[in-house]
Structure formats: C-alpha cells, structure tokens
C-alpha atoms as a PDB file:
ATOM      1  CA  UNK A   1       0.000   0.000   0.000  1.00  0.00           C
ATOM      2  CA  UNK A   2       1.151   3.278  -0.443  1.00  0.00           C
ATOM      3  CA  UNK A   3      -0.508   7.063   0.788  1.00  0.00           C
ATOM      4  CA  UNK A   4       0.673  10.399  -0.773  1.00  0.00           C
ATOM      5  CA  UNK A   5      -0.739  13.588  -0.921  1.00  0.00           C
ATOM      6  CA  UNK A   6      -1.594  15.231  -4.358  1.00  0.00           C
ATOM      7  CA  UNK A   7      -0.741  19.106  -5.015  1.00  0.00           C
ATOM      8  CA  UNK A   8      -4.406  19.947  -4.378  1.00  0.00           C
ATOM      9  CA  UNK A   9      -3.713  18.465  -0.953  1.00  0.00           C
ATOM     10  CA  UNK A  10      -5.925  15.552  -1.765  1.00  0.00           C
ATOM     11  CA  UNK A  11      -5.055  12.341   0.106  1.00  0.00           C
ATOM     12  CA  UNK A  12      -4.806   8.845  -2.565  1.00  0.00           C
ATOM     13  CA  UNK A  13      -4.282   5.558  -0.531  1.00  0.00           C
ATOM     14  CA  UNK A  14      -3.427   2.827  -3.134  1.00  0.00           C
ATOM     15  CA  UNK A  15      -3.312  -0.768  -2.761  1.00  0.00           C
ATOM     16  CA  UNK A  16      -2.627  -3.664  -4.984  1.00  0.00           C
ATOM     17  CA  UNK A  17      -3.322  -7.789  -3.860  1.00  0.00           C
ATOM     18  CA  UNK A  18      -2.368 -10.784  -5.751  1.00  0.00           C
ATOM     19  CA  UNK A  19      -3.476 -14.529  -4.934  1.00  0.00           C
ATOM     20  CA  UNK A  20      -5.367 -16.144  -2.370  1.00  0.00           C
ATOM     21  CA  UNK A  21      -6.342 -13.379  -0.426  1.00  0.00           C
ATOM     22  CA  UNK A  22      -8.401 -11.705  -3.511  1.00  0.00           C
ATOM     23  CA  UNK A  23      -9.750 -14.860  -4.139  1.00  0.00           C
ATOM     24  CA  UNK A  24     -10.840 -15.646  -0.106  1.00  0.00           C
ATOM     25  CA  UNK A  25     -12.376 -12.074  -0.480  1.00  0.00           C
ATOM     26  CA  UNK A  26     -13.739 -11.443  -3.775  1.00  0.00           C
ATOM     27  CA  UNK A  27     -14.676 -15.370  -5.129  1.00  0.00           C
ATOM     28  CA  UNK A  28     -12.240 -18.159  -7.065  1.00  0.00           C
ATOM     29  CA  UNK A  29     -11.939 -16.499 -10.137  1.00  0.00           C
ATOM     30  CA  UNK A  30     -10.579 -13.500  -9.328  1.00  0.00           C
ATOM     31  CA  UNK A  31      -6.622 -13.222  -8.593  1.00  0.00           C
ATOM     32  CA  UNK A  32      -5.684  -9.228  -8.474  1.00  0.00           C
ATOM     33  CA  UNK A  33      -7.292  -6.779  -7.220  1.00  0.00           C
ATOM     34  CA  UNK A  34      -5.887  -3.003  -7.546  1.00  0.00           C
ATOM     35  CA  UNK A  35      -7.951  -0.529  -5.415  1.00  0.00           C
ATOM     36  CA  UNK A  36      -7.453   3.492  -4.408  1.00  0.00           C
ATOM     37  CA  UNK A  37      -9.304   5.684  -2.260  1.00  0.00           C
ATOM     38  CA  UNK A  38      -9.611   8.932  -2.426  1.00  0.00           C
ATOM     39  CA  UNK A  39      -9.895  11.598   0.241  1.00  0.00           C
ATOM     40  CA  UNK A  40     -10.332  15.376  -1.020  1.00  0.00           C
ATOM     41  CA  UNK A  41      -8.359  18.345   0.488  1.00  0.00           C
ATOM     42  CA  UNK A  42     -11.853  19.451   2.623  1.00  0.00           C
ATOM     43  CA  UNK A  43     -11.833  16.160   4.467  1.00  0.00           C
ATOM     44  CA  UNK A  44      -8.331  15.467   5.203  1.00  0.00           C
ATOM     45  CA  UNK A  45      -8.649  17.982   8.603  1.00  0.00           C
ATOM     46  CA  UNK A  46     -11.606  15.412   9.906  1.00  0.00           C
ATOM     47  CA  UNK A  47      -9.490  11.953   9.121  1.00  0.00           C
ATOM     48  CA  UNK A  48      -6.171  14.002  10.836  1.00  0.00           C
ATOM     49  CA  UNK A  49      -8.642  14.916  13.531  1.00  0.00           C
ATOM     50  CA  UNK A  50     -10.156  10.928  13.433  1.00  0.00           C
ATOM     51  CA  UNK A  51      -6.802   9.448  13.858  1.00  0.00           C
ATOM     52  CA  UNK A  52      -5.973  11.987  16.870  1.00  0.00           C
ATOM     53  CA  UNK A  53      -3.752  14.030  15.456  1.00  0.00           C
ATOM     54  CA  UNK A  54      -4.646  18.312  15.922  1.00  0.00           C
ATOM     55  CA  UNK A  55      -4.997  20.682  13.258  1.00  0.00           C
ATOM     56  CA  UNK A  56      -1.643  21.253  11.053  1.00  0.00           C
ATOM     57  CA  UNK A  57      -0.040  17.608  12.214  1.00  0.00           C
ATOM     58  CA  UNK A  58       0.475  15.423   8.770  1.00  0.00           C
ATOM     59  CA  UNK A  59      -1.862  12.891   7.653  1.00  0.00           C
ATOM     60  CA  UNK A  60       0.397  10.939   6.630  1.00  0.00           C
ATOM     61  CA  UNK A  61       2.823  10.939   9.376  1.00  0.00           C
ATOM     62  CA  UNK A  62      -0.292  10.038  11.754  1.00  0.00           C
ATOM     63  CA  UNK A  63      -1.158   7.589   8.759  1.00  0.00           C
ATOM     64  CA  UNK A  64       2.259   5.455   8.960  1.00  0.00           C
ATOM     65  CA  UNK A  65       2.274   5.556  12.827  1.00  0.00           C
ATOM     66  CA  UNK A  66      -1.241   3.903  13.111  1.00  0.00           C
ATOM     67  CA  UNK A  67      -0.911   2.009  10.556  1.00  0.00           C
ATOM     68  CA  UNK A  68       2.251  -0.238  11.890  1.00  0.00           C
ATOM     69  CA  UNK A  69       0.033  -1.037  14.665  1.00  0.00           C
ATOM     70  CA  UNK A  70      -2.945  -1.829  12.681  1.00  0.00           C
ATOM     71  CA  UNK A  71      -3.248  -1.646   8.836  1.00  0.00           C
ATOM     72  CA  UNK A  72      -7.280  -1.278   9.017  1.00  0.00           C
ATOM     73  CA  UNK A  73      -6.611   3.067   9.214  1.00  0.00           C
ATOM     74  CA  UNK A  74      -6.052   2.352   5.978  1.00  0.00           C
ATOM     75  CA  UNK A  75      -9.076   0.866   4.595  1.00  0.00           C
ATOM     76  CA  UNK A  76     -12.348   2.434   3.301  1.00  0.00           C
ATOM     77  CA  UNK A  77     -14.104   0.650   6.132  1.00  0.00           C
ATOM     78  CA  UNK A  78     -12.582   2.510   8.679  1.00  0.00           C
ATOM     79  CA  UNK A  79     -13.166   5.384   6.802  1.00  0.00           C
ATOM     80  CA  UNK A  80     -16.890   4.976   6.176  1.00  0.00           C
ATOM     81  CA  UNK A  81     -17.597   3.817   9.698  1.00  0.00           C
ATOM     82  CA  UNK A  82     -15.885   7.288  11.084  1.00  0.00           C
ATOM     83  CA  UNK A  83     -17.909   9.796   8.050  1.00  0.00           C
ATOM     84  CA  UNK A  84     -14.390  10.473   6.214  1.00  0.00           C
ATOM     85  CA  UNK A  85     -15.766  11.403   2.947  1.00  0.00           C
ATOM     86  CA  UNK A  86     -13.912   9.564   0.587  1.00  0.00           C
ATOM     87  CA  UNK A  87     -14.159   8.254  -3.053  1.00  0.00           C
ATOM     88  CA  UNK A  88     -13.145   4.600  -4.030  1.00  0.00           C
ATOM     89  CA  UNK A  89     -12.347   2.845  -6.996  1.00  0.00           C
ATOM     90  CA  UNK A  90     -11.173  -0.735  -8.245  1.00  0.00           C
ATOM     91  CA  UNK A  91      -9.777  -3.242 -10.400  1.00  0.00           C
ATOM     92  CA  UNK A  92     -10.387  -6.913 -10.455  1.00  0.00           C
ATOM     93  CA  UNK A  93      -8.453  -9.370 -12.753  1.00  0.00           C
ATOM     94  CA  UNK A  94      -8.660 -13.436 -13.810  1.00  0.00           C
END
C-alpha cells in the first residue's frame, strides 16, 4: 500500500493484492485486485482529527504511525464507519 498527498492536498491511498487473499475475499476467479481511495483536500482535517492528530499535524505521518500497529486506518471501512468522505475505486483481474 502506499498514501501520498496530491498538489491539491488531496489524500490517494493505493493498494494492490495478488493470490489467495483476492480470491478468499472477492470469489475463485478473481486473482488481483488493484484498489485506491480517495480523500479530497476538505476532508483530510476530519481523518487528521479521526486518527488523533490536531490541526496542522500530517496525515500521513499520523497515517504510517497507526498504521504499523494496525493496517485497518487504511481501509475504506474505517473510513466509512468514522464519516471520512472519501471516493473509491477498483480493479479486479482473472
């Protein structure tokens, strides 16, 4: 997975599975999956704020530091279940 920060100050969190994991999750057939999630420059203060950081501290600094503990802050779930606005998109494969 990776998370960078566009120049619009956009946040994209992109992620890319291969194997038996896609195919526990998403059925037999499928073998890749390559996902993203976007969350716009207007929300970024309210996922900073969700993942305790203050106003001004760097999403993705607070980002990697919760995420070595526990790589769900990095999944749309935990976004939608805390109102983070975000977009997502994916990509499965044979």
């Amino acid at each position: 997975m990776e998370a960078r920060l566009t120049e619009d100050g956009d946040l994209i969190i992109e992620g890319h599975d291969i194997g038996p994991s896609v195919q526990r999750f998403w059925g037999a057939r499928f073998r890749e999956c390559e996902w993203a999630i976007l969350v716009r420059a207007a929300n970024v203060p309210q996922l900073v704020a969700v993942l305790g950081g203050s106003k001004g501290d760097d999403v993705l600094s607070l980002l990697s530091s919760q995420y070595s503990d526990d790589e769900r802050y990095l999944s749309k779930t935990f976004l939608d279940e805390r109102a983070v606005l975000n977009e997502f998109w994916n990509r499965l494969s044979y």
